[in-house]
N, C-alpha and C. Protein backbone atom coordinates (compact mmCIF):
# COMPACT_ATOMS: atom_id res chain seq x y z
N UNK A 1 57.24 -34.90 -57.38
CA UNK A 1 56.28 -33.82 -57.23
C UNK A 1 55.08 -34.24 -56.38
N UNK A 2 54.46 -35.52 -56.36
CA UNK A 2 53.21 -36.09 -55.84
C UNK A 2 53.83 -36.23 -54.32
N UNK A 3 54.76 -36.33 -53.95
CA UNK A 3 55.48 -36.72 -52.54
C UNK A 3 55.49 -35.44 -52.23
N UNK A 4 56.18 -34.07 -53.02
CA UNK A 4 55.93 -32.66 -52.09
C UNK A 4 54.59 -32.65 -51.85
N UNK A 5 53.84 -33.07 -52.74
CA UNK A 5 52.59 -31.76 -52.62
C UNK A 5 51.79 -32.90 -51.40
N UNK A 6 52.11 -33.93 -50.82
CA UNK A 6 51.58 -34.91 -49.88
C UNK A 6 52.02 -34.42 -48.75
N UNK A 7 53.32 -34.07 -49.05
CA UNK A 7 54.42 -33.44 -47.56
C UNK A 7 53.46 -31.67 -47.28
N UNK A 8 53.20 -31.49 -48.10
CA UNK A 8 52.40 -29.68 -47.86
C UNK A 8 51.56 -30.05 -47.48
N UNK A 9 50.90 -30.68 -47.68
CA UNK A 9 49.47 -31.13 -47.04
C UNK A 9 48.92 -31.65 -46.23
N UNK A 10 49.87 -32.73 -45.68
CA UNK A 10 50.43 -33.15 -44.19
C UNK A 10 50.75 -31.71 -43.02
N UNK A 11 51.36 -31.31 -43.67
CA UNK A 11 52.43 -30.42 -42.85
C UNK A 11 51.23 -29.02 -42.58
N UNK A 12 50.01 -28.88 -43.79
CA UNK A 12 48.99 -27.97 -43.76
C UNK A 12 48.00 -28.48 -42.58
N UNK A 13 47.85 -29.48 -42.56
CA UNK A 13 46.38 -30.62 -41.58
C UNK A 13 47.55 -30.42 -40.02
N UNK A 14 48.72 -30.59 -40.38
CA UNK A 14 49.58 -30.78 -39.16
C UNK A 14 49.20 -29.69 -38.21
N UNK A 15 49.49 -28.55 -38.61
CA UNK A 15 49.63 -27.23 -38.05
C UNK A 15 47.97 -26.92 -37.82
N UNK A 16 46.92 -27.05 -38.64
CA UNK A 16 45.65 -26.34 -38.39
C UNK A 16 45.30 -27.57 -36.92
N UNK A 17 45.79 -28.71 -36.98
CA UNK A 17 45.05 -29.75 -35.54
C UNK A 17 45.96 -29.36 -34.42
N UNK A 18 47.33 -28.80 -34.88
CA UNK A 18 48.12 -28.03 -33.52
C UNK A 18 47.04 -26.97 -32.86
N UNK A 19 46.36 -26.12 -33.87
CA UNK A 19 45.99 -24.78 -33.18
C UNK A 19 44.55 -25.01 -32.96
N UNK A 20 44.04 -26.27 -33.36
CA UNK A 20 42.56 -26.62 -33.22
C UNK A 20 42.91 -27.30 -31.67
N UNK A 21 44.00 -27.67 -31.06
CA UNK A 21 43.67 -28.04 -30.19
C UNK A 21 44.02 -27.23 -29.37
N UNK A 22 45.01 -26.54 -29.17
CA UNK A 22 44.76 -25.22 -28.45
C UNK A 22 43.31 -24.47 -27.91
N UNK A 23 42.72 -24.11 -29.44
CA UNK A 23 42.08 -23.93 -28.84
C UNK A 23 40.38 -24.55 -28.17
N UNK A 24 40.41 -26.17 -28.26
CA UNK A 24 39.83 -27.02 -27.76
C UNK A 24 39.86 -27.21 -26.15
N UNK A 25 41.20 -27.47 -25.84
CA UNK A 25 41.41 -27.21 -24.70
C UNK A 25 40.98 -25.67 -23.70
N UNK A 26 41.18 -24.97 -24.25
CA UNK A 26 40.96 -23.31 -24.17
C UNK A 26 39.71 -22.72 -23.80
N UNK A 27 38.87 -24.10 -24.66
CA UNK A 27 37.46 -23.90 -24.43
C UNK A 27 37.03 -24.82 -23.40
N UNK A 28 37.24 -25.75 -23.24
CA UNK A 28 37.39 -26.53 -22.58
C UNK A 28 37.56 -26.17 -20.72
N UNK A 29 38.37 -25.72 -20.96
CA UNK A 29 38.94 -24.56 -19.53
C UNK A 29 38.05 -23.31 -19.16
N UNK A 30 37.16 -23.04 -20.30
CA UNK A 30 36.33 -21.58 -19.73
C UNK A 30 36.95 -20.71 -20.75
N UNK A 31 36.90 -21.18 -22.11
CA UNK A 31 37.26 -19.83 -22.69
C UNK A 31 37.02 -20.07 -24.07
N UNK A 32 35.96 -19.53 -24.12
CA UNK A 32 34.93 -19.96 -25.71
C UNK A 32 35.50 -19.27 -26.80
N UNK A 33 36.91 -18.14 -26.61
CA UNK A 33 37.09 -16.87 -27.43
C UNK A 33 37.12 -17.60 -28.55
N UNK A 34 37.79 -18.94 -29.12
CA UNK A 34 38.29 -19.62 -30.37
C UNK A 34 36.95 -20.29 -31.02
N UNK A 35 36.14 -20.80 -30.82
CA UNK A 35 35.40 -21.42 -30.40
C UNK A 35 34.31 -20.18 -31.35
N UNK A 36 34.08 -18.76 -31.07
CA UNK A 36 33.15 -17.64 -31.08
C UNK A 36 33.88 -17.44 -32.85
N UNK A 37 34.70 -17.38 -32.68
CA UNK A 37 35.69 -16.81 -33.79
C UNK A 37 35.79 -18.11 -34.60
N UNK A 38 35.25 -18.99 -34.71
CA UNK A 38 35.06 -20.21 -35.77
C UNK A 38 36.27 -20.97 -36.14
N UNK A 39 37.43 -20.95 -34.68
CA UNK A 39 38.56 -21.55 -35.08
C UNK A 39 38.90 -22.77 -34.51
N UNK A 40 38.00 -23.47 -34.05
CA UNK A 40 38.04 -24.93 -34.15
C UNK A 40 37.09 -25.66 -34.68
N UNK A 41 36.88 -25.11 -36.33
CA UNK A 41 36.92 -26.17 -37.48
C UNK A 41 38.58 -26.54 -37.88
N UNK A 42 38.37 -27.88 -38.58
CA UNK A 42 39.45 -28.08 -39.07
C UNK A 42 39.78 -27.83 -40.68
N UNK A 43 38.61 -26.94 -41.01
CA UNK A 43 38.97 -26.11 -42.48
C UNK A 43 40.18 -25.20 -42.60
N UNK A 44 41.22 -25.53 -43.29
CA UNK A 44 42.66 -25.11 -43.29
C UNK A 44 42.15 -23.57 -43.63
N UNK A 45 41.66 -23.36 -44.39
CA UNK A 45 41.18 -21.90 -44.69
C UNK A 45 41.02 -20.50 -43.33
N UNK A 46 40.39 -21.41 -42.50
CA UNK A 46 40.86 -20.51 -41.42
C UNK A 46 41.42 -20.28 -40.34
N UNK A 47 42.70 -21.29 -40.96
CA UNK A 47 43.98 -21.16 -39.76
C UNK A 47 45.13 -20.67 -41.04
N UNK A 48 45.41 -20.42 -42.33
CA UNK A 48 46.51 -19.82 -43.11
C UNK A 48 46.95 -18.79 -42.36
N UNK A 49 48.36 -19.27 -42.09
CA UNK A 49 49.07 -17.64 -41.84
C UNK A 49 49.66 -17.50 -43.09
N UNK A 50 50.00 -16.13 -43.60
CA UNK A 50 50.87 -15.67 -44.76
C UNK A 50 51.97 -16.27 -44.70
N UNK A 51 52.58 -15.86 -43.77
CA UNK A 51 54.49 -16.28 -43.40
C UNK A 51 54.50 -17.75 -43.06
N UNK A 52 53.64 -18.12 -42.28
CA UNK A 52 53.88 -19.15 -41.59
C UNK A 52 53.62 -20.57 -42.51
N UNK A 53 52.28 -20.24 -42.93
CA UNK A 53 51.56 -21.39 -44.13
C UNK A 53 51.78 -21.52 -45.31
N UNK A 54 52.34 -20.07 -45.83
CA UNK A 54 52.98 -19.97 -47.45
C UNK A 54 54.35 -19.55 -47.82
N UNK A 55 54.38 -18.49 -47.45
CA UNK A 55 56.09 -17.99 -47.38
C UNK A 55 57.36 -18.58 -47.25
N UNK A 56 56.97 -19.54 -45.53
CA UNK A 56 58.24 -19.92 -45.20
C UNK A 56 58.21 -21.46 -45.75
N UNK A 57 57.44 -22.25 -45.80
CA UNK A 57 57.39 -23.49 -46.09
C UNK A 57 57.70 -23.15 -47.49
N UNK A 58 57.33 -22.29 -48.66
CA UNK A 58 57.61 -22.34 -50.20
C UNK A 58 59.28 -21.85 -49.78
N UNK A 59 59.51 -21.67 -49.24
CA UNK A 59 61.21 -20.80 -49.22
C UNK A 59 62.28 -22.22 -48.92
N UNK A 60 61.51 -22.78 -47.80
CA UNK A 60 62.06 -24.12 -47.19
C UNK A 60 62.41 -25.22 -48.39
N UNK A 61 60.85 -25.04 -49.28
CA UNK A 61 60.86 -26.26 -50.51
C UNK A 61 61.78 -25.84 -51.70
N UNK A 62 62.65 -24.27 -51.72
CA UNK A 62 63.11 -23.56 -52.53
C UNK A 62 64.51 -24.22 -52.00
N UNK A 63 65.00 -23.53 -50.79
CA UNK A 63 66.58 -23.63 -50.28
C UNK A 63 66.71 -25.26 -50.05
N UNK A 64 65.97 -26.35 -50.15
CA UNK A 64 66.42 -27.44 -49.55
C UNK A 64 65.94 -28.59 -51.09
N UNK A 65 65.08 -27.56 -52.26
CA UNK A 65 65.39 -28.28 -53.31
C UNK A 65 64.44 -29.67 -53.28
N UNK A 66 63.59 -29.74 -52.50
CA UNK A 66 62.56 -30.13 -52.42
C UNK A 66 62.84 -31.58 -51.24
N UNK A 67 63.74 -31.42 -50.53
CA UNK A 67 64.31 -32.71 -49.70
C UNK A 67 64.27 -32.47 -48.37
N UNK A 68 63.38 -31.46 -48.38
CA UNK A 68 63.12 -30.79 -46.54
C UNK A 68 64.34 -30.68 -45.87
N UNK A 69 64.11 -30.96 -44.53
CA UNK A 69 62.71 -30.50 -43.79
C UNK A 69 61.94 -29.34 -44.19
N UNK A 70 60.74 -29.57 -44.37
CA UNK A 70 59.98 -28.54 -44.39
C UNK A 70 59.10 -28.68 -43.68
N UNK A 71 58.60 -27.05 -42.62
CA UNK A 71 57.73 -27.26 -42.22
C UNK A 71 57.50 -25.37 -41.73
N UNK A 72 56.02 -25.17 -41.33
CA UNK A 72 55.62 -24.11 -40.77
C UNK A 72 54.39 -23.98 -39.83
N UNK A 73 53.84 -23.20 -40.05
CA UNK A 73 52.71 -22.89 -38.39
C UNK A 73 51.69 -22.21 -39.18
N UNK A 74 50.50 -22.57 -38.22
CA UNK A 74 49.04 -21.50 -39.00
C UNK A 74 48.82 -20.70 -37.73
N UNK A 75 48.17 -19.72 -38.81
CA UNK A 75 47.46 -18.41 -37.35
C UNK A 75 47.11 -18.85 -36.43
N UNK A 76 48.08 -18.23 -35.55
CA UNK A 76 47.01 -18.73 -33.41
C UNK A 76 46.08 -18.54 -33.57
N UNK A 77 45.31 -19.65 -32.61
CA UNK A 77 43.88 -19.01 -32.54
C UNK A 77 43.91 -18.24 -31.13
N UNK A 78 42.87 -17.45 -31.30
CA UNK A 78 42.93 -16.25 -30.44
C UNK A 78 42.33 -16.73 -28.81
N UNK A 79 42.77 -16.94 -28.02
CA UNK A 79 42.53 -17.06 -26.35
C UNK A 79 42.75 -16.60 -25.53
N UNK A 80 41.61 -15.79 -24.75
CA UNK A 80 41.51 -14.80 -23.44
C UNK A 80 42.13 -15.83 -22.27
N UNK A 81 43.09 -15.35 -21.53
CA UNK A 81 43.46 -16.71 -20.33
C UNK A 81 42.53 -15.70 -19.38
N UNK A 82 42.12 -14.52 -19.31
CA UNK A 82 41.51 -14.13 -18.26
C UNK A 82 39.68 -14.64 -17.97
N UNK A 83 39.52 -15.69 -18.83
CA UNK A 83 38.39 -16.67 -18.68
C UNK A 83 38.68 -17.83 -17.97
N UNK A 84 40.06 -18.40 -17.82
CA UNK A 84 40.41 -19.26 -17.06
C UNK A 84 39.85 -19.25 -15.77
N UNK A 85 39.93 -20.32 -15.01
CA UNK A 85 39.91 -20.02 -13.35
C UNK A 85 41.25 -20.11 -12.96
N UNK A 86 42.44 -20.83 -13.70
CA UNK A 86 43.59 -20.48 -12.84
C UNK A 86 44.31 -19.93 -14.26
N UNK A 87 44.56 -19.01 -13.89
CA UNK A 87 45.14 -17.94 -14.65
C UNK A 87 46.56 -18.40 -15.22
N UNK A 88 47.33 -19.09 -14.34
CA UNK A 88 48.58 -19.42 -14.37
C UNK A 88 48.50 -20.98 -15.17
N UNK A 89 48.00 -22.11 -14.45
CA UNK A 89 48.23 -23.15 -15.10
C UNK A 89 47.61 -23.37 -16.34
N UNK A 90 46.48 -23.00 -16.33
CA UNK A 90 45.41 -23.33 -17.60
C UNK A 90 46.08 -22.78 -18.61
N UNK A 91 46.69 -21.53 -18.74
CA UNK A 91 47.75 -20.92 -19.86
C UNK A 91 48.36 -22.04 -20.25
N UNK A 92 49.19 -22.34 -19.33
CA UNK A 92 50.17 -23.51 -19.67
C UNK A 92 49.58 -24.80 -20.38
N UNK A 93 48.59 -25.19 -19.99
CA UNK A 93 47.70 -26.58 -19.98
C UNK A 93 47.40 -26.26 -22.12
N UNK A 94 47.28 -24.89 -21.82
CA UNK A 94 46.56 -24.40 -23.05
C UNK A 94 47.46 -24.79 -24.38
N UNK A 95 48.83 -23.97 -23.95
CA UNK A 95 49.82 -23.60 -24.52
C UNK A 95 50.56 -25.05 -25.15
N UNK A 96 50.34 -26.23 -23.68
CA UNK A 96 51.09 -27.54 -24.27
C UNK A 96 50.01 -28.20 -24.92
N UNK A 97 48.63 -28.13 -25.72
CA UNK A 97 48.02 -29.07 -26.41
C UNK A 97 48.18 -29.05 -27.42
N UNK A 98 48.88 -28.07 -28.45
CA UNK A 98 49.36 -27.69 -29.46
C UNK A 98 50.44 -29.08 -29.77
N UNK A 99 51.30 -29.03 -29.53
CA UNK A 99 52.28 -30.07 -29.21
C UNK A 99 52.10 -31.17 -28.70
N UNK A 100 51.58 -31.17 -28.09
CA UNK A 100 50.98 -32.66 -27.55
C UNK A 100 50.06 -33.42 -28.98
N UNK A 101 49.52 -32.43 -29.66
CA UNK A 101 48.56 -33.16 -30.65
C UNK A 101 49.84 -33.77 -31.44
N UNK A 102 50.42 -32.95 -31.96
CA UNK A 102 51.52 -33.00 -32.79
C UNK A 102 52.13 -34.68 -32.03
N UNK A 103 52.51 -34.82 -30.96
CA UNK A 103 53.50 -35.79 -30.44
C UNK A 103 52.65 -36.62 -30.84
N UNK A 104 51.57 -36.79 -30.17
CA UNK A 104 50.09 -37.90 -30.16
C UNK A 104 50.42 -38.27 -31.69
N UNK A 105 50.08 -37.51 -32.53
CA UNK A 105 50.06 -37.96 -33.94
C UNK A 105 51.52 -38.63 -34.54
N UNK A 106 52.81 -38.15 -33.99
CA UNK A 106 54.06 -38.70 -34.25
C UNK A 106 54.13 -39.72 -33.71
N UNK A 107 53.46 -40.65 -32.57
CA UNK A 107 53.78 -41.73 -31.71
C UNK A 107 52.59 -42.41 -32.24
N UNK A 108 51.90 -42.21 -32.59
CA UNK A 108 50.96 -43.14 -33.15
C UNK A 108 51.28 -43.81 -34.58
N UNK A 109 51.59 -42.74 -35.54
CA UNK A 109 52.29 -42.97 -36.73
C UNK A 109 53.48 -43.81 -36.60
N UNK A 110 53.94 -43.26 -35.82
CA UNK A 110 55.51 -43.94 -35.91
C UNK A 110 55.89 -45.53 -35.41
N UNK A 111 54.93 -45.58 -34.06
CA UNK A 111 54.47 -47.18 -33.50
C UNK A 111 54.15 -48.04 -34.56
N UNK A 112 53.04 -47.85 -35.55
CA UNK A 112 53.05 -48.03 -36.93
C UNK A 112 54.07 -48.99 -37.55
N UNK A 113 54.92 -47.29 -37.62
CA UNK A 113 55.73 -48.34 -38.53
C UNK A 113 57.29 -49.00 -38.19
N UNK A 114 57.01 -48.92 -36.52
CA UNK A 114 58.11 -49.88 -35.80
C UNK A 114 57.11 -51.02 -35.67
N UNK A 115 56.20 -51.45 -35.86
CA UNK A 115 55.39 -53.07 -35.31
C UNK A 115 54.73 -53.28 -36.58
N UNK A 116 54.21 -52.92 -37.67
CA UNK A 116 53.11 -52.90 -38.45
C UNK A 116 54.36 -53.22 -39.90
N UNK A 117 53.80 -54.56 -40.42
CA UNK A 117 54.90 -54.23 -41.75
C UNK A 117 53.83 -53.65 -43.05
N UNK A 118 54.68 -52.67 -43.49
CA UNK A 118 53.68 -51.79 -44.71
C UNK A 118 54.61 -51.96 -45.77
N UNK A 119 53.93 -51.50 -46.57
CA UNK A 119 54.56 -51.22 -48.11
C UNK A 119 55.34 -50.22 -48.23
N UNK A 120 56.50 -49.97 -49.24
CA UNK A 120 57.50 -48.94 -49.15
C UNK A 120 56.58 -47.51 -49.20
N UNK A 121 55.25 -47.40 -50.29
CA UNK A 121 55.01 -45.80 -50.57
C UNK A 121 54.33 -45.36 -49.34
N UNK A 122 53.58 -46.30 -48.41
CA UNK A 122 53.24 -46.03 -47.12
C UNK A 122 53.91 -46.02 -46.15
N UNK A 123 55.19 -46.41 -46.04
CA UNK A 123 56.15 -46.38 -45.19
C UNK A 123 56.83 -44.93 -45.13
N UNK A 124 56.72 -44.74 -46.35
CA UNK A 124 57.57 -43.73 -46.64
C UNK A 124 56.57 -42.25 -46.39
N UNK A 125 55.45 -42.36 -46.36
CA UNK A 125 53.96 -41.35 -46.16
C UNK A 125 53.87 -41.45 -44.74
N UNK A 126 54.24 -42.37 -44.04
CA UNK A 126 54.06 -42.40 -42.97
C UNK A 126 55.52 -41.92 -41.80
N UNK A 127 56.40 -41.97 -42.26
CA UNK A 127 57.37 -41.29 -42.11
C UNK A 127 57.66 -40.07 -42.11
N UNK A 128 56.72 -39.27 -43.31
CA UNK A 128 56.98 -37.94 -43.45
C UNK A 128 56.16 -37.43 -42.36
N UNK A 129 54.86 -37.95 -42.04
CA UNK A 129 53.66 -37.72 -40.84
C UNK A 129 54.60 -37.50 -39.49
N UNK A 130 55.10 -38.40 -39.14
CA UNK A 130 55.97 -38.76 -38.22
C UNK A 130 57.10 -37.41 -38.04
N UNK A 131 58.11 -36.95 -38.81
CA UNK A 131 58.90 -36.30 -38.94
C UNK A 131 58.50 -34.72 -38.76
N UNK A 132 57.41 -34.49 -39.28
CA UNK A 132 56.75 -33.24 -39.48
C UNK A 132 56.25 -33.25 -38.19
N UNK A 133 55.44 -34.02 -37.63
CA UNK A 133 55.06 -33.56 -36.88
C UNK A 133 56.10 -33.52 -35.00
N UNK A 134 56.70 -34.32 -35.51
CA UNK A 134 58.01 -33.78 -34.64
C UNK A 134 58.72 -32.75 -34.35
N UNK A 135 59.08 -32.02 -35.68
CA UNK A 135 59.62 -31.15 -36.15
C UNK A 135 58.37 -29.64 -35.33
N UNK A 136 57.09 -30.12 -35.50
CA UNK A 136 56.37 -28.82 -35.02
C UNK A 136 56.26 -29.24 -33.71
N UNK A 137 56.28 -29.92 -33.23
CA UNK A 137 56.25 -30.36 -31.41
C UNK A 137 57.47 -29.26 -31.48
N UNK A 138 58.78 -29.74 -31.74
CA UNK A 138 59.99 -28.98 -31.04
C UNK A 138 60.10 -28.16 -31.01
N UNK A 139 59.93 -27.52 -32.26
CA UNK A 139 60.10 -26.25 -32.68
C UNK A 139 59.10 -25.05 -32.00
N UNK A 140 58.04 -25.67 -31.35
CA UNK A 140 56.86 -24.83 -30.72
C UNK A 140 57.02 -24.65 -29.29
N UNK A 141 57.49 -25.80 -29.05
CA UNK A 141 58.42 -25.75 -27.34
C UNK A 141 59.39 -25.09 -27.02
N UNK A 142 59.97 -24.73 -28.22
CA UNK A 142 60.98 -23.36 -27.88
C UNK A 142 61.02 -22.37 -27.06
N UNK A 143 61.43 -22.07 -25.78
CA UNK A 143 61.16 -20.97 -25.14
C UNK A 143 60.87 -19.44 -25.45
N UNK A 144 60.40 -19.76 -26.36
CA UNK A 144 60.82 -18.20 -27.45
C UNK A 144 59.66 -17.66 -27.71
N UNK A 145 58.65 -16.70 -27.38
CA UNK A 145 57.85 -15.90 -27.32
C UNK A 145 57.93 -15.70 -29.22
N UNK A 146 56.41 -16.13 -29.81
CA UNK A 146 55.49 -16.30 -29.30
C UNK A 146 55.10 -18.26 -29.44
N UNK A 147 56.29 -18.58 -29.42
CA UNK A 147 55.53 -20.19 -29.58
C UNK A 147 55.44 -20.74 -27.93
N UNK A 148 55.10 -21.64 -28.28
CA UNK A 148 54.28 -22.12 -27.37
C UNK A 148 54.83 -22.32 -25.73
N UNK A 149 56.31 -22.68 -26.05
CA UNK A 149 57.01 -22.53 -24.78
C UNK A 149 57.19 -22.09 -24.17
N UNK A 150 56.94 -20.70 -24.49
CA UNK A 150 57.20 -19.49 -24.32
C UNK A 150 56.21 -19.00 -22.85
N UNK A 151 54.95 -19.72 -23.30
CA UNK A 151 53.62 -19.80 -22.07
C UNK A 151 54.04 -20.86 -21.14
N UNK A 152 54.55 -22.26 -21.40
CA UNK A 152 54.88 -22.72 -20.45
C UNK A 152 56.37 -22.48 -19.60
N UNK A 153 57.15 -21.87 -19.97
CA UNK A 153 57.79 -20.81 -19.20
C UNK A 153 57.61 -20.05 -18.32
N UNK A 154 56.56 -19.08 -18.57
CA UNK A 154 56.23 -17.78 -18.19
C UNK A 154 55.55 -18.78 -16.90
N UNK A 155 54.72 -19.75 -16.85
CA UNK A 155 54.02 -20.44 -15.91
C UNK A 155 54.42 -21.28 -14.90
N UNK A 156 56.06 -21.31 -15.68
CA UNK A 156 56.63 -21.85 -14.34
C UNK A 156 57.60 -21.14 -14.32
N UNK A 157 57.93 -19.76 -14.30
CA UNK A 157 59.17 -18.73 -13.75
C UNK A 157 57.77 -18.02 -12.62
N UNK A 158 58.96 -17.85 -11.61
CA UNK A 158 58.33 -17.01 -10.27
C UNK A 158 58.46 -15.55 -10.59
N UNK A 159 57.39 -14.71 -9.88
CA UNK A 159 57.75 -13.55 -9.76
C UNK A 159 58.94 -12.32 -10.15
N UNK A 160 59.35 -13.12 -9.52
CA UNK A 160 61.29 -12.26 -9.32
C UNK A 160 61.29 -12.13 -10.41
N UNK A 161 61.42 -13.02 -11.72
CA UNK A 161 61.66 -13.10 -12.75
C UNK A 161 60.84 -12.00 -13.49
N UNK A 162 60.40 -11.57 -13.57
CA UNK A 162 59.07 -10.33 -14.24
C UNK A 162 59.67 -9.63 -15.11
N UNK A 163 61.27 -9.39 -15.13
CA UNK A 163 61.67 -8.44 -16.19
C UNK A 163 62.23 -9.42 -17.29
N UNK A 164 62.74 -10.47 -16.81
CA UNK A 164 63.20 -11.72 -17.89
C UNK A 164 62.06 -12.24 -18.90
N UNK A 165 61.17 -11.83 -18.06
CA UNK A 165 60.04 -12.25 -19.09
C UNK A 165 59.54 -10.95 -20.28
N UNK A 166 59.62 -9.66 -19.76
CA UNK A 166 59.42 -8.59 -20.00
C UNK A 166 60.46 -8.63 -21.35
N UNK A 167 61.84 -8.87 -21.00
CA UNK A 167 62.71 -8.88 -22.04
C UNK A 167 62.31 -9.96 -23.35
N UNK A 168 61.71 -11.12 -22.99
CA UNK A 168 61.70 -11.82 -23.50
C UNK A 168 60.51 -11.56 -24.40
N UNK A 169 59.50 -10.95 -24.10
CA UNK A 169 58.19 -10.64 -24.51
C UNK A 169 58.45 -9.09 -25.48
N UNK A 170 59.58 -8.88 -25.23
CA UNK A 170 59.77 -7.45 -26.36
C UNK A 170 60.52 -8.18 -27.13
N UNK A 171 61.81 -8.88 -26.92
CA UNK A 171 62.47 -9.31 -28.09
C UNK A 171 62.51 -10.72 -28.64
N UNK A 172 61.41 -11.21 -28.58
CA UNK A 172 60.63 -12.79 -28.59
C UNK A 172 61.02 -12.54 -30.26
N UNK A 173 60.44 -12.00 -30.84
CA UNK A 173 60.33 -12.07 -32.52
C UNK A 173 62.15 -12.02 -32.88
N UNK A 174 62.57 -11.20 -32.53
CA UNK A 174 64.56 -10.74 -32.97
C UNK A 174 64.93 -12.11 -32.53
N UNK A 175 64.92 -12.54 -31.36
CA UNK A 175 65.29 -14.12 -30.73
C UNK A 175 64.70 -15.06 -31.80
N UNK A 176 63.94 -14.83 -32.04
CA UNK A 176 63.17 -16.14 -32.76
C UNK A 176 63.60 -16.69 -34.16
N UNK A 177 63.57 -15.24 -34.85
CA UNK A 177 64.26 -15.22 -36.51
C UNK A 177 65.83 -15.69 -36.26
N UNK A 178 66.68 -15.28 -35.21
CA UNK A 178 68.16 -15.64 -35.02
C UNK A 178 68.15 -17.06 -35.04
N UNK A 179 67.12 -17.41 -34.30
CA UNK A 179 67.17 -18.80 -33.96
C UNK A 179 67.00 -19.37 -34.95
N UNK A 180 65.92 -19.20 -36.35
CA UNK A 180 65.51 -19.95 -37.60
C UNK A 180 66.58 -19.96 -38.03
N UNK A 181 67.54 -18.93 -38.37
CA UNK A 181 68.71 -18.60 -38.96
C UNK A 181 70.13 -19.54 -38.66
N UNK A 182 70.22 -19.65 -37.36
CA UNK A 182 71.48 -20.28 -36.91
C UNK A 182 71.46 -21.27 -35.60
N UNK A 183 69.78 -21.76 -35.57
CA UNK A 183 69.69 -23.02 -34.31
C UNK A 183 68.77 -23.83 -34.81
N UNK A 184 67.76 -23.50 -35.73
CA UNK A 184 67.48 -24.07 -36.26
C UNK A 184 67.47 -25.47 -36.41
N UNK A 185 69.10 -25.94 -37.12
CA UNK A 185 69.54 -27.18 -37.07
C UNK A 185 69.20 -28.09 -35.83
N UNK A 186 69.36 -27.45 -34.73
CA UNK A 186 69.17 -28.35 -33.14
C UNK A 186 67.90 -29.19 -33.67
N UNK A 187 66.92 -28.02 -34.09
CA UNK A 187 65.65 -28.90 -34.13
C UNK A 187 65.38 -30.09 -34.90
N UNK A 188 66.15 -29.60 -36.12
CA UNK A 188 66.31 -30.93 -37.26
C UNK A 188 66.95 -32.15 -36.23
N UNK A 189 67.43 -31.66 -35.70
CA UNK A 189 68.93 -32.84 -35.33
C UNK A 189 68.38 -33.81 -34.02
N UNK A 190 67.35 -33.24 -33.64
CA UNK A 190 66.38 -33.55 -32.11
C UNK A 190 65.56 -34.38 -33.32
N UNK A 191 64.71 -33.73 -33.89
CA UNK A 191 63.68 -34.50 -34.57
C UNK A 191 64.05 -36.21 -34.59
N UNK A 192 65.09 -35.80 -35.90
CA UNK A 192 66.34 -36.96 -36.25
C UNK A 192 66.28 -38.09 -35.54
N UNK A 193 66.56 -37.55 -33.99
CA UNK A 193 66.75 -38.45 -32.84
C UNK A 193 65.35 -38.83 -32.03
N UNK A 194 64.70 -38.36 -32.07
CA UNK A 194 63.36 -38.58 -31.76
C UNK A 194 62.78 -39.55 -33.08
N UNK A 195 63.27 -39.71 -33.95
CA UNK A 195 62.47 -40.22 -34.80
C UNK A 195 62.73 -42.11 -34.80
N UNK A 196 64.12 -41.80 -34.68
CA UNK A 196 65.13 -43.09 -34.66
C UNK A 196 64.34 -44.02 -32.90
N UNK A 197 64.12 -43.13 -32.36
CA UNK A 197 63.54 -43.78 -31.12
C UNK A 197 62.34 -44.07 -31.02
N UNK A 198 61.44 -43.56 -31.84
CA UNK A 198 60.32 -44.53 -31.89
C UNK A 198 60.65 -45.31 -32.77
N UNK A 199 60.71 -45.13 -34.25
CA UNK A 199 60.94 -46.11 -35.03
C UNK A 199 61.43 -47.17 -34.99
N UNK A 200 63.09 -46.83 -34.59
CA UNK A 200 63.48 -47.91 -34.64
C UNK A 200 64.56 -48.36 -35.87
N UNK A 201 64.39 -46.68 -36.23
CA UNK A 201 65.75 -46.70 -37.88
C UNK A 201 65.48 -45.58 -38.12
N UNK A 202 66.84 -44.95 -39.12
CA UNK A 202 66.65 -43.25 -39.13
C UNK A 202 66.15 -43.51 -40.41
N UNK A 203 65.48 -41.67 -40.27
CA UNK A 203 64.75 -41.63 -41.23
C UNK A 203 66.04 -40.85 -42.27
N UNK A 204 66.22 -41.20 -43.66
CA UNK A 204 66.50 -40.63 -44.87
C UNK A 204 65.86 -40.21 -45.73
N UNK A 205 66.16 -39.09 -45.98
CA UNK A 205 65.75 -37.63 -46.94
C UNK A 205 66.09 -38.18 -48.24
């Protein structure tokens, strides 16, 4: 029980420093909107999404019986790109700090505990850090409207493309749930392998 409620709480700090850096960067670039709206504190309180922060992660700790993966997302924070000066890249720039925090924090953790010898209950705390936050790198890089990939896509498809995106931007949510449903696994299975490569040994559930 003390190991879930460490893994929720990880996985809670995980997701609010994904969207704190979003919108850090955001501001950073010319665009105070997150910033105005009090969403880069790192008080979890005001990044909870319903679905994202409670719903799906209690459903995850339900169907998997408390042996994960578990993991979910907090409310975007809200960013005008029309404050940018380049409209096109800064989206993108925006879109990958989310993930990047996430990696930053998985490669730091994880270096850890490929060079650093620790004790099993920290090994094992430090592992879950590692895993989770892998798990939200990938899963946010998804090309899939509205996570995060979805912007760095849109920023590097040309013109021509305008209705692919159009399609993608109406049925981003139907794509997305299919994907939780039946691709899901890829992400577990990437993590997996991403994990074994920093470390240096797979991780067991």
């Amino acid at each position: 029980m003390e190991l879930t409620i460490f893994y929720l709480i990880i996985l809670l700090f995980s997701v609010v420093l994904h969207e704190v850096s979003h919108g850090s960067v955001a501001n950073l670039l010319g665009d105070p909107t997150a910033k105005y709206a009090g969403r880069l504190s790192l008080n979890p309180i005001k990044h909870l999404d319903p679905i994202g922060s409670v719903i799906l992660p209690i459903l995850l700790l339900i169907f998997t019986q408390g042996r994960g993966p578990i993991f979910g997302w907090a409310k975007p924070v809200p960013v005008n790109p029309f404050n940018f000066k380049n409209l096109r890249w800064d989206n993108a720039k925006v879109a990958l700090a989310g993930p990047a925090a996430n990696i930053f924090l998985a490669l730091t953790f994880g270096l850890m505990l490929r060079f650093v010898p620790l004790p099993q209950p920290l090994f094992l705390l430090f592992s879950i850090i590692v895993i989770l936050n892998l798990l939200l790198a990938l899963f946010n890089l998804l090309p899939i409207p509205p996570l995060d990939g979805s912007h760095l896509l849109f920023s590097l498809l040309p013109e021509r493309w305008a209705n692919f995106k159009l399609f993608l931007q109406q049925y981003g949510l139907f794509l997305l749930i299919l994907f939780i449903f039946f691709g899901l696994r890829w992400v577990f299975w990437g993590t997996m392998i991403l994990y074994y490569l920093i470390t240096g040994r797979p991780f067991i559930f």
